[in-house]
N, C-alpha and C. Protein backbone atom coordinates (compact mmCIF):
# COMPACT_ATOMS: atom_id res chain seq x y z
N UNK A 1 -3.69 -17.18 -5.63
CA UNK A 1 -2.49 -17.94 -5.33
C UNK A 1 -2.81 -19.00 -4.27
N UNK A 2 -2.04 -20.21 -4.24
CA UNK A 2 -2.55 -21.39 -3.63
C UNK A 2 -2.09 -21.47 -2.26
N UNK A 3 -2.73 -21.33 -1.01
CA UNK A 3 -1.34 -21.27 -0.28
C UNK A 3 -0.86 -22.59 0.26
N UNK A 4 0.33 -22.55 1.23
CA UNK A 4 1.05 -23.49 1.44
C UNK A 4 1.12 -24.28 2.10
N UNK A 5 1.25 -26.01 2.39
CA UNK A 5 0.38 -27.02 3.21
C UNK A 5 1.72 -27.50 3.93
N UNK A 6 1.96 -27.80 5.05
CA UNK A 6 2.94 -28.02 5.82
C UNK A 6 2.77 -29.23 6.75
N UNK A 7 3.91 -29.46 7.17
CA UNK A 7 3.61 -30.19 8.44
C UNK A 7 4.78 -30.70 8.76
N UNK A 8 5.13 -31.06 10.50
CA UNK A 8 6.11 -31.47 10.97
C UNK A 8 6.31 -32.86 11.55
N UNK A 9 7.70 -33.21 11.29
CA UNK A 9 8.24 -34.48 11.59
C UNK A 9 8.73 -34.43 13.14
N UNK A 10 8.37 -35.08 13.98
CA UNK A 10 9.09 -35.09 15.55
C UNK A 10 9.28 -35.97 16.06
N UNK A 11 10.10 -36.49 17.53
CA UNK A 11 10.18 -37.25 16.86
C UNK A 11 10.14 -37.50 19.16
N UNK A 12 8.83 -38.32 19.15
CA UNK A 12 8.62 -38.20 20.27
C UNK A 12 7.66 -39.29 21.27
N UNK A 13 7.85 -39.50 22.28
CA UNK A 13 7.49 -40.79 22.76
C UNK A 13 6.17 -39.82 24.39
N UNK A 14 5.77 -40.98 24.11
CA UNK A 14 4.35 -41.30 24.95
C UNK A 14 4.88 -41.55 26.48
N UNK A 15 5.22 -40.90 27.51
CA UNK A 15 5.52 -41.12 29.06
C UNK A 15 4.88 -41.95 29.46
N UNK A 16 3.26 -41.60 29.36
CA UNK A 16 2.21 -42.89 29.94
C UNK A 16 2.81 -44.22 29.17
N UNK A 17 2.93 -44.41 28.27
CA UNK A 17 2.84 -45.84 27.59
C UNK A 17 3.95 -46.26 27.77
N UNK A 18 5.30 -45.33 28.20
CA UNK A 18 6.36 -45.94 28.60
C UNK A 18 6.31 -46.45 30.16
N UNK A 19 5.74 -46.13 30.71
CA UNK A 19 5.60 -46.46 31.64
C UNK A 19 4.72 -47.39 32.57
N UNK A 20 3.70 -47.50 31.27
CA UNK A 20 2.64 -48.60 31.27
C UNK A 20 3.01 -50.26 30.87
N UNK A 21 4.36 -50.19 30.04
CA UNK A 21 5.05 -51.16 29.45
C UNK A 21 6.40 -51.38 30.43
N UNK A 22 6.69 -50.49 31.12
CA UNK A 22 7.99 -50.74 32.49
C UNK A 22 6.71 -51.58 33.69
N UNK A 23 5.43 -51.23 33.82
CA UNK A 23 4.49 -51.82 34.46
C UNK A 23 4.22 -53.02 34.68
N UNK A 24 4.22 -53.23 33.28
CA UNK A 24 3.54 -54.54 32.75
C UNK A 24 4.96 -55.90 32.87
N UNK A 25 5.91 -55.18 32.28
CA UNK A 25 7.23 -55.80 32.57
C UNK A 25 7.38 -56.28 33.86
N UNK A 26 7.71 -55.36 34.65
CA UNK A 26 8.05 -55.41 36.10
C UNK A 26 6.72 -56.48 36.72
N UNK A 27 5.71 -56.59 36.42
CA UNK A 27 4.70 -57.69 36.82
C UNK A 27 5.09 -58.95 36.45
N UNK A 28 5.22 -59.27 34.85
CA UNK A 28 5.87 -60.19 34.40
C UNK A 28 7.08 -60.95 34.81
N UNK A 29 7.89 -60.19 35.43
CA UNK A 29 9.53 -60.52 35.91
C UNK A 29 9.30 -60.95 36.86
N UNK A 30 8.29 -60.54 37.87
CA UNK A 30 7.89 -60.90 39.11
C UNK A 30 7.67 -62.03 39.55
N UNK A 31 6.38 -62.48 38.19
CA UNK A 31 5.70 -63.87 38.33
C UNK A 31 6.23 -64.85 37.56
N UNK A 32 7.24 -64.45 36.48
CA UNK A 32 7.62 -65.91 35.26
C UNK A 32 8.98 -66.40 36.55
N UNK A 33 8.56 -67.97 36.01
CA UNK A 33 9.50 -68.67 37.22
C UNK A 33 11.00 -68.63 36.94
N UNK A 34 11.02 -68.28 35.43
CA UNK A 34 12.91 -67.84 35.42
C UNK A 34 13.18 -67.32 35.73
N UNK A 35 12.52 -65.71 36.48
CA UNK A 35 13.00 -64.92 36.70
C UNK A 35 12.75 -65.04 38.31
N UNK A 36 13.11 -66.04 39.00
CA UNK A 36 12.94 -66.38 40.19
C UNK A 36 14.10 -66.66 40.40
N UNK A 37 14.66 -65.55 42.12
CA UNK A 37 15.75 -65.85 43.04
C UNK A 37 17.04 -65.71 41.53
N UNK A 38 16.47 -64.59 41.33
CA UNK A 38 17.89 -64.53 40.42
C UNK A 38 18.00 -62.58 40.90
N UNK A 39 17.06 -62.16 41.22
CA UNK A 39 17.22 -60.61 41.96
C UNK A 39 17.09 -59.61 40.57
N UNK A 40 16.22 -60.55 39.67
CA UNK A 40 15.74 -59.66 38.64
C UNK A 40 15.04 -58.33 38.47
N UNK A 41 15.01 -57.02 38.12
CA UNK A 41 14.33 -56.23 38.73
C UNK A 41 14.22 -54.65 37.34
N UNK A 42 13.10 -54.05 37.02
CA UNK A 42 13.39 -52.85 36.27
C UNK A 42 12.59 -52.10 37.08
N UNK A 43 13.29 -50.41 37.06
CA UNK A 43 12.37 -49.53 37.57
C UNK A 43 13.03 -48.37 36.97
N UNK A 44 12.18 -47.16 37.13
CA UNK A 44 12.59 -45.90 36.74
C UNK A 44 13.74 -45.21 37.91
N UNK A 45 15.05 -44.57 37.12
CA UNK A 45 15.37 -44.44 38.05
C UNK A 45 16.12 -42.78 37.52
N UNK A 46 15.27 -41.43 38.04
CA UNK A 46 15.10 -40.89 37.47
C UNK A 46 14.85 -40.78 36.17
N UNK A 47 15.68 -40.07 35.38
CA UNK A 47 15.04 -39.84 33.62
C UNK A 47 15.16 -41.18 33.12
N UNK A 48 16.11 -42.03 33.85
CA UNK A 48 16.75 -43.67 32.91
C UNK A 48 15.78 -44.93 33.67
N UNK A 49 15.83 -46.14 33.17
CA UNK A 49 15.21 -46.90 33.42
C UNK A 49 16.22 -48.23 33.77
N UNK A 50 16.14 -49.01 34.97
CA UNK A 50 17.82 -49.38 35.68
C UNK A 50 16.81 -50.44 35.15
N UNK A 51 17.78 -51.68 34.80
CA UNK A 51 17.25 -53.22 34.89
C UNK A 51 18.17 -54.10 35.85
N UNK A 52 18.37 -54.74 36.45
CA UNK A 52 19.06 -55.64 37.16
C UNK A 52 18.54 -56.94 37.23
N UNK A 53 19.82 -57.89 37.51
CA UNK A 53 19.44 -59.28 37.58
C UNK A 53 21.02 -60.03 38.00
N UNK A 54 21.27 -60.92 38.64
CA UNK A 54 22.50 -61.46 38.82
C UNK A 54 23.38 -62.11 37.79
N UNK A 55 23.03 -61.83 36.71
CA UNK A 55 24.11 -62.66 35.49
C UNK A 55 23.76 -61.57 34.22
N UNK A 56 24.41 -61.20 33.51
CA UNK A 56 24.44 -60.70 32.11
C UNK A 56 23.22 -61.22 31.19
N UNK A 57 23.59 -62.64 31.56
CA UNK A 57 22.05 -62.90 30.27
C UNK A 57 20.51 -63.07 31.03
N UNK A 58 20.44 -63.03 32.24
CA UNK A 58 19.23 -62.52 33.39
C UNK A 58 18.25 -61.42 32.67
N UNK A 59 20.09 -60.08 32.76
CA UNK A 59 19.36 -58.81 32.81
C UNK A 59 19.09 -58.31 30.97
N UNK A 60 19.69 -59.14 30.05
CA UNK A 60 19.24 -59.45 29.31
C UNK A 60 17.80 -59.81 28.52
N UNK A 61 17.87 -60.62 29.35
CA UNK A 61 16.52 -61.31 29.06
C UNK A 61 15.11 -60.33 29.50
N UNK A 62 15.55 -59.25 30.87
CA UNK A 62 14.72 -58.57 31.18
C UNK A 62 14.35 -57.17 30.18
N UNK A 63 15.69 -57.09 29.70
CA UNK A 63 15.38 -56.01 28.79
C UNK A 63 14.84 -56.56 27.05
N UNK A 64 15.20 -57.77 27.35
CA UNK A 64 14.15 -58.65 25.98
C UNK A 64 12.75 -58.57 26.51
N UNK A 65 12.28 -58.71 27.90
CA UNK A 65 10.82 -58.78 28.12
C UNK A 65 10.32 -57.22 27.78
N UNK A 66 11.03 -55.78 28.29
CA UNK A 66 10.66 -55.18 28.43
C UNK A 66 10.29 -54.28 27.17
N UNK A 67 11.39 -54.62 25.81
CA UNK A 67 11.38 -54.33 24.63
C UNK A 67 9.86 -54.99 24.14
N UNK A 68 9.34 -56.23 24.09
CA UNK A 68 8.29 -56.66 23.79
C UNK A 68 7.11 -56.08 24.32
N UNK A 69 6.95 -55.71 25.78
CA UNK A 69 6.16 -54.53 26.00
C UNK A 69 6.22 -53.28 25.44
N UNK A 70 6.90 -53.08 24.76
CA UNK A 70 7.25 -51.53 24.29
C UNK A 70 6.24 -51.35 23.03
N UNK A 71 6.65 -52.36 22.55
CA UNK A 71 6.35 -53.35 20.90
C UNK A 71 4.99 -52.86 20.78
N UNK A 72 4.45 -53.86 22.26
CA UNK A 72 3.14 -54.21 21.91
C UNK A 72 2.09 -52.44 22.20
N UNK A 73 3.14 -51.94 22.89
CA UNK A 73 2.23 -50.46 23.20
C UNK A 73 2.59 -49.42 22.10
N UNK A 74 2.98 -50.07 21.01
CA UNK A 74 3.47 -49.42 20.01
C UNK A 74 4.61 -48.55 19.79
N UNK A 75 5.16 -48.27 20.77
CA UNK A 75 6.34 -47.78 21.14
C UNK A 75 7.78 -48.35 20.04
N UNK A 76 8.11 -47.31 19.11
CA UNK A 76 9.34 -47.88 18.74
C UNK A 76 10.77 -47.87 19.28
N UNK A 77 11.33 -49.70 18.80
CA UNK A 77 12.50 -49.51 19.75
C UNK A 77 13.86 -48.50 19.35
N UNK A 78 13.38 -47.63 18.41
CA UNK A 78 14.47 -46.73 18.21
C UNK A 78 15.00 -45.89 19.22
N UNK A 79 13.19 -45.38 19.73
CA UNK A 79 13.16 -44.41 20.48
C UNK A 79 14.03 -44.71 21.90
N UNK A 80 14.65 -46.28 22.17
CA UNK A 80 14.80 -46.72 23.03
C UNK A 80 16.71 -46.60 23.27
N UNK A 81 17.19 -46.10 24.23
CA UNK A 81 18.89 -46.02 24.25
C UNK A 81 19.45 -47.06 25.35
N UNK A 82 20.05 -48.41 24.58
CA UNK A 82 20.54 -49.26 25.70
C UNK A 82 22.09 -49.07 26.11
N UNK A 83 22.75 -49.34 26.74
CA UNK A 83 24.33 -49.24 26.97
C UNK A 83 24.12 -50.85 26.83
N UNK A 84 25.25 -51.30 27.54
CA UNK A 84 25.82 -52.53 27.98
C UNK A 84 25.90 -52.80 29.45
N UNK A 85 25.78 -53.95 29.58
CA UNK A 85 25.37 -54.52 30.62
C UNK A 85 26.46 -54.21 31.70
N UNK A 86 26.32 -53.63 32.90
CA UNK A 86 27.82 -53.60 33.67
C UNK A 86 27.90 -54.23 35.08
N UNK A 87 28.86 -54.88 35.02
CA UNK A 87 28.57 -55.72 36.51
C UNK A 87 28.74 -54.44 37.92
N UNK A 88 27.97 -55.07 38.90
CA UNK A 88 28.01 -53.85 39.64
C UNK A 88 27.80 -55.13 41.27
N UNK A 89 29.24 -55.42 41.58
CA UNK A 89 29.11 -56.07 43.17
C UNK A 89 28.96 -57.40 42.58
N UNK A 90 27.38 -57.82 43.13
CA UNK A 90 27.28 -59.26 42.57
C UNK A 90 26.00 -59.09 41.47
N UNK A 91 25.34 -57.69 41.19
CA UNK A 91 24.32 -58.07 40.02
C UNK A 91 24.71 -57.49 38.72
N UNK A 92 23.98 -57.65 38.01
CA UNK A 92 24.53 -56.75 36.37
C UNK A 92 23.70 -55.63 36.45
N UNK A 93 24.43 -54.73 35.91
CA UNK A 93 22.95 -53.37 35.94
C UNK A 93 22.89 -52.91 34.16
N UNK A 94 21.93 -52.75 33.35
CA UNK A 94 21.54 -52.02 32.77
C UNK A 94 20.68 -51.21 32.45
N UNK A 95 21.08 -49.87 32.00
CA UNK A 95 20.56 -48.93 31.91
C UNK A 95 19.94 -48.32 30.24
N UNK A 96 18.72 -47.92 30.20
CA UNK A 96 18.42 -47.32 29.29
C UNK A 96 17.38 -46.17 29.45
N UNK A 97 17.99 -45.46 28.28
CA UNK A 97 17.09 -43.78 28.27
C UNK A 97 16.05 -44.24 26.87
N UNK A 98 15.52 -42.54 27.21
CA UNK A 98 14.02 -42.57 26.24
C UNK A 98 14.85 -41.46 25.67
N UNK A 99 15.16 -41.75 24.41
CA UNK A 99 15.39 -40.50 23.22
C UNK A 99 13.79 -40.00 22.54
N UNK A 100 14.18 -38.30 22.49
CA UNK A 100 13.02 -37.78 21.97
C UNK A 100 13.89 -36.81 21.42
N UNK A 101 13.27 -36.13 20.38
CA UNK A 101 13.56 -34.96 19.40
C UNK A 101 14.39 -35.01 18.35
N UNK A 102 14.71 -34.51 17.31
CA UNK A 102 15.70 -34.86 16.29
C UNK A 102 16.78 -34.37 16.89
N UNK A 103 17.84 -34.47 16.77
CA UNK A 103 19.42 -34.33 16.89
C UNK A 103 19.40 -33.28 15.55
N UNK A 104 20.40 -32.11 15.67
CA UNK A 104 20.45 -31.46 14.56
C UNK A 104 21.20 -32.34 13.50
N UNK A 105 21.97 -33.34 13.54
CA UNK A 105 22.51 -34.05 12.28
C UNK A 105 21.77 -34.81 12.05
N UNK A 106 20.92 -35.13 12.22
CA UNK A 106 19.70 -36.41 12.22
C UNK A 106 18.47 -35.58 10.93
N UNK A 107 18.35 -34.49 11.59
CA UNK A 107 17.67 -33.39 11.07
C UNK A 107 17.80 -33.54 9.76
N UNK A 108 19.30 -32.71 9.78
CA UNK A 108 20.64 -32.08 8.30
C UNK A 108 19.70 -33.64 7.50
N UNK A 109 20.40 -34.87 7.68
CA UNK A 109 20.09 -35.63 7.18
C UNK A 109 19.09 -35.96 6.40
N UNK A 110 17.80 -35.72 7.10
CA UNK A 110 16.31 -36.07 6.76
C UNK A 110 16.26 -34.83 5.94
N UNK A 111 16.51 -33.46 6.14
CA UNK A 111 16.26 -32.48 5.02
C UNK A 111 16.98 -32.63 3.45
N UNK A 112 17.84 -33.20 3.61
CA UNK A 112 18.86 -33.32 2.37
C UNK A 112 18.24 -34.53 1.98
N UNK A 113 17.50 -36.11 2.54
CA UNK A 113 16.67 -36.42 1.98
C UNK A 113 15.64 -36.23 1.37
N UNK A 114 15.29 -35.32 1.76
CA UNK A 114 14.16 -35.07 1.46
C UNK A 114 14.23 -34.00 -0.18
N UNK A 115 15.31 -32.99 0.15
CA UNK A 115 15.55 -32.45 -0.95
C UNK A 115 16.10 -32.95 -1.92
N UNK A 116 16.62 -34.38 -1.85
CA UNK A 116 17.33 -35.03 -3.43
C UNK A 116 16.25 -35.74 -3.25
N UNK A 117 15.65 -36.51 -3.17
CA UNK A 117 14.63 -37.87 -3.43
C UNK A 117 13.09 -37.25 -3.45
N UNK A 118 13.10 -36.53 -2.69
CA UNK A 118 11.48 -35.95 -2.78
C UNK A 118 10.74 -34.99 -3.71
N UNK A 119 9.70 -34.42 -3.91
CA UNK A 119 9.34 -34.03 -4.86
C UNK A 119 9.77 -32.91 -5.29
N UNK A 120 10.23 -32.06 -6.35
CA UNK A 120 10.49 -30.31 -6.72
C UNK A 120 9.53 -29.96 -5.90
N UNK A 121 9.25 -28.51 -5.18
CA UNK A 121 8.97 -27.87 -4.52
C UNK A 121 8.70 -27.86 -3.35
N UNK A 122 9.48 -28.82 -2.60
CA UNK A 122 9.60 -29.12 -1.17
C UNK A 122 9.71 -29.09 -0.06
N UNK A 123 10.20 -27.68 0.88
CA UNK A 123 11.18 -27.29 1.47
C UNK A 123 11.13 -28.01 3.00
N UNK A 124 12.02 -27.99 3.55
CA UNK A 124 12.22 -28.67 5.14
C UNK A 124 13.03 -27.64 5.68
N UNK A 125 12.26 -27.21 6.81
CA UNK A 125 13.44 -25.87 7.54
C UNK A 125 13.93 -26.87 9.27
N UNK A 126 14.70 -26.81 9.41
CA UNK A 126 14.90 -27.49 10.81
C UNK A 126 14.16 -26.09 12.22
N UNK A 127 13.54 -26.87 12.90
CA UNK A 127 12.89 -25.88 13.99
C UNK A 127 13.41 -26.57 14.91
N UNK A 128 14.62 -26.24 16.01
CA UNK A 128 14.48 -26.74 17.26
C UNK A 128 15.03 -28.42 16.92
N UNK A 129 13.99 -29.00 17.59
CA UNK A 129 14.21 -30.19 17.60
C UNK A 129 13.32 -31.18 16.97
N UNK A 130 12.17 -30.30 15.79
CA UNK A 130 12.04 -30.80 14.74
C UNK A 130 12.26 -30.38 13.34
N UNK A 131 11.14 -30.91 12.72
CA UNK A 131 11.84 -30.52 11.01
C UNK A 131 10.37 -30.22 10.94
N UNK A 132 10.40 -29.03 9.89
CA UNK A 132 8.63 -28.41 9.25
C UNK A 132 8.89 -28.28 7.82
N UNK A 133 8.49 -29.42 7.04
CA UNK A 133 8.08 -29.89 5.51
C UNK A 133 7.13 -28.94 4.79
N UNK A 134 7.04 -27.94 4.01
CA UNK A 134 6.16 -27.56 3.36
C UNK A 134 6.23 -27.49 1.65
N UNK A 135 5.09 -27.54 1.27
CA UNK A 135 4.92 -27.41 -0.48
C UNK A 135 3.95 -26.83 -0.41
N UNK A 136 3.47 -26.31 -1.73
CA UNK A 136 1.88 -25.61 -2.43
C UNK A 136 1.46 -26.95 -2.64
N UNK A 137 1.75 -28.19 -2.99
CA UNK A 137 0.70 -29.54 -3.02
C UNK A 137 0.62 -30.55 -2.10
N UNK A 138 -0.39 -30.83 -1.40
CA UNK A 138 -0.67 -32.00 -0.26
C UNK A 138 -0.19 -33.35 -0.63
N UNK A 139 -0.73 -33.37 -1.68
CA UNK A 139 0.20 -34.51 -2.67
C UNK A 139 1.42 -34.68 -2.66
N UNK A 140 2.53 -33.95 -2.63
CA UNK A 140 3.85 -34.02 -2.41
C UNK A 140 3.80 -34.15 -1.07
N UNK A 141 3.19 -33.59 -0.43
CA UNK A 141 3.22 -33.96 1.46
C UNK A 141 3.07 -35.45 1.45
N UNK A 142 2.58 -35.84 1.16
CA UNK A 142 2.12 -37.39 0.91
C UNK A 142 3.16 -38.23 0.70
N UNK A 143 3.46 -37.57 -0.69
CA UNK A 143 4.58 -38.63 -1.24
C UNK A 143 5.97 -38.56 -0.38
N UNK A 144 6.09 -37.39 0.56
CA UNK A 144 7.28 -37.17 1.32
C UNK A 144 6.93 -37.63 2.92
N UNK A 145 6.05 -38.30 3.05
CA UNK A 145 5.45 -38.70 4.22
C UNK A 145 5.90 -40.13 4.15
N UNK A 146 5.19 -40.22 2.90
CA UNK A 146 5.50 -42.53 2.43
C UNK A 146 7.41 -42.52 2.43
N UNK A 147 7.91 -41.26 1.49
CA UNK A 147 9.24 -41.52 1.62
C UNK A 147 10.12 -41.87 2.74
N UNK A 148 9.78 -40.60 3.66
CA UNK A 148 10.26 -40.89 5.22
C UNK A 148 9.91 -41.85 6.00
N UNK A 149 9.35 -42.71 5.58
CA UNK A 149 8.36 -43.86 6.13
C UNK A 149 9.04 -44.95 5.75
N UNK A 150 9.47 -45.16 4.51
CA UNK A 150 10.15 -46.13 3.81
C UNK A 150 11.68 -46.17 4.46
N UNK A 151 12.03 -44.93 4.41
CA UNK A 151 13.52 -44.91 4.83
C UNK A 151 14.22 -45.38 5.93
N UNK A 152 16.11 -45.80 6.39
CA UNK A 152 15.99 -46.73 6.87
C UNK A 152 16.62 -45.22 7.90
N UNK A 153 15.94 -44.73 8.99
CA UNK A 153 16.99 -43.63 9.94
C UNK A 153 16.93 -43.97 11.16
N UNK A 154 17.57 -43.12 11.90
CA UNK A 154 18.10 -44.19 13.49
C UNK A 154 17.00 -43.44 14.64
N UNK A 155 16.11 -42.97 13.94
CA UNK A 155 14.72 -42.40 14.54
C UNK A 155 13.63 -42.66 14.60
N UNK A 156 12.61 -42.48 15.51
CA UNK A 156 11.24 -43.24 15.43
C UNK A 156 10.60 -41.27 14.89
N UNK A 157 9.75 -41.59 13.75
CA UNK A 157 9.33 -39.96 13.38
C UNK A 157 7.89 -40.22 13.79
N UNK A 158 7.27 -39.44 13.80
CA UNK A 158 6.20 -39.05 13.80
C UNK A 158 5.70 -37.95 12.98
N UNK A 159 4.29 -37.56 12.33
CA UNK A 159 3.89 -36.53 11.34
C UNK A 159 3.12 -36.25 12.39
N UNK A 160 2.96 -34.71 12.88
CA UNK A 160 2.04 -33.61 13.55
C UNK A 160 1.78 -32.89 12.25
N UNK A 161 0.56 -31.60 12.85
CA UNK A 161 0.44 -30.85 12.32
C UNK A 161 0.26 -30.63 10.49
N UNK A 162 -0.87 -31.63 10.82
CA UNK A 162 -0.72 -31.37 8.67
C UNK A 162 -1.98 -30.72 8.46
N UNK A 163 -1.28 -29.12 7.70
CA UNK A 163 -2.41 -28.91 7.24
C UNK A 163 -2.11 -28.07 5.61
């Protein structure tokens, strides 16, 4: 009997590289001359990441620089949670978090994809705060790998563990 080839979807971000790209940002903001005497500024501020700048489209623009660092460290901007900009005295503040793990409806979702569109013998069990895909063929792992890949979900996935 053949046994069974698995592997999990998670859905999870890199600390160093987020923080290597708040780095690189925060250098950038420093030295580009638009962002001069306007009190432009990102830093970690506990789990969230504060941006400030004195006008709405400032702090804007900072979280446009900082998204392009994200980009370039490969970082997807899914993984990324912005609010809206809120005035605070005389600067704007925005704030954004780092989402990691599936959401159990996010999950529900991707399994029920997976079970109408993907191959007969498929299964997806939700674990926690990921999902574990298994079949008897690697080949269907495959083809349910490209599927989830193709698809349009409000998650950055990642494939661990294939064996």
């Amino acid at each position: 009997m053949a046994s069974e080839s698995s592997f999990d979807v998670v859905s999870k971000v890199d600390r160093q590289e987020v923080d290597n790209a708040l780095n690189q940002a925060a250098k950038e903001i420093a030295q580009r001359y638009d962002f001069k005497n306007v009190g432009a500024s990102i830093a970690w501020s506990g789990e969230k990441i504060v941006m400030t700048a004195n006008s709405e489209e400032r702090v804007k623009a900072v979280l446009d620089v900082f998204q392009t660092k994200l980009i370039k460290r490969g970082i997807s901007l899914k993984s990324l949670d912005t609010g809206d900009p809120k005035a605070s005295g005389k600067e704007y503040r925005l704030e954004a978090a780092i989402k990691e793990g599936i959401a159990t409806d996010e999950a529900k979702k991707i399994s029920k994809l997976i079970r109408d569109e993907g191959p007969k013998g498929v299964k997806a069990q939700i674990q926690g705060d990921e999902l574990r895909v298994s079949a008897k063929s690697r080949d269907d792992l495959q083809a349910v790998i490209a599927m989830l890949k193709q698809a349009d979900l409000d998650v950055a996935l990642q494939f661990v563990n294939y064996r």
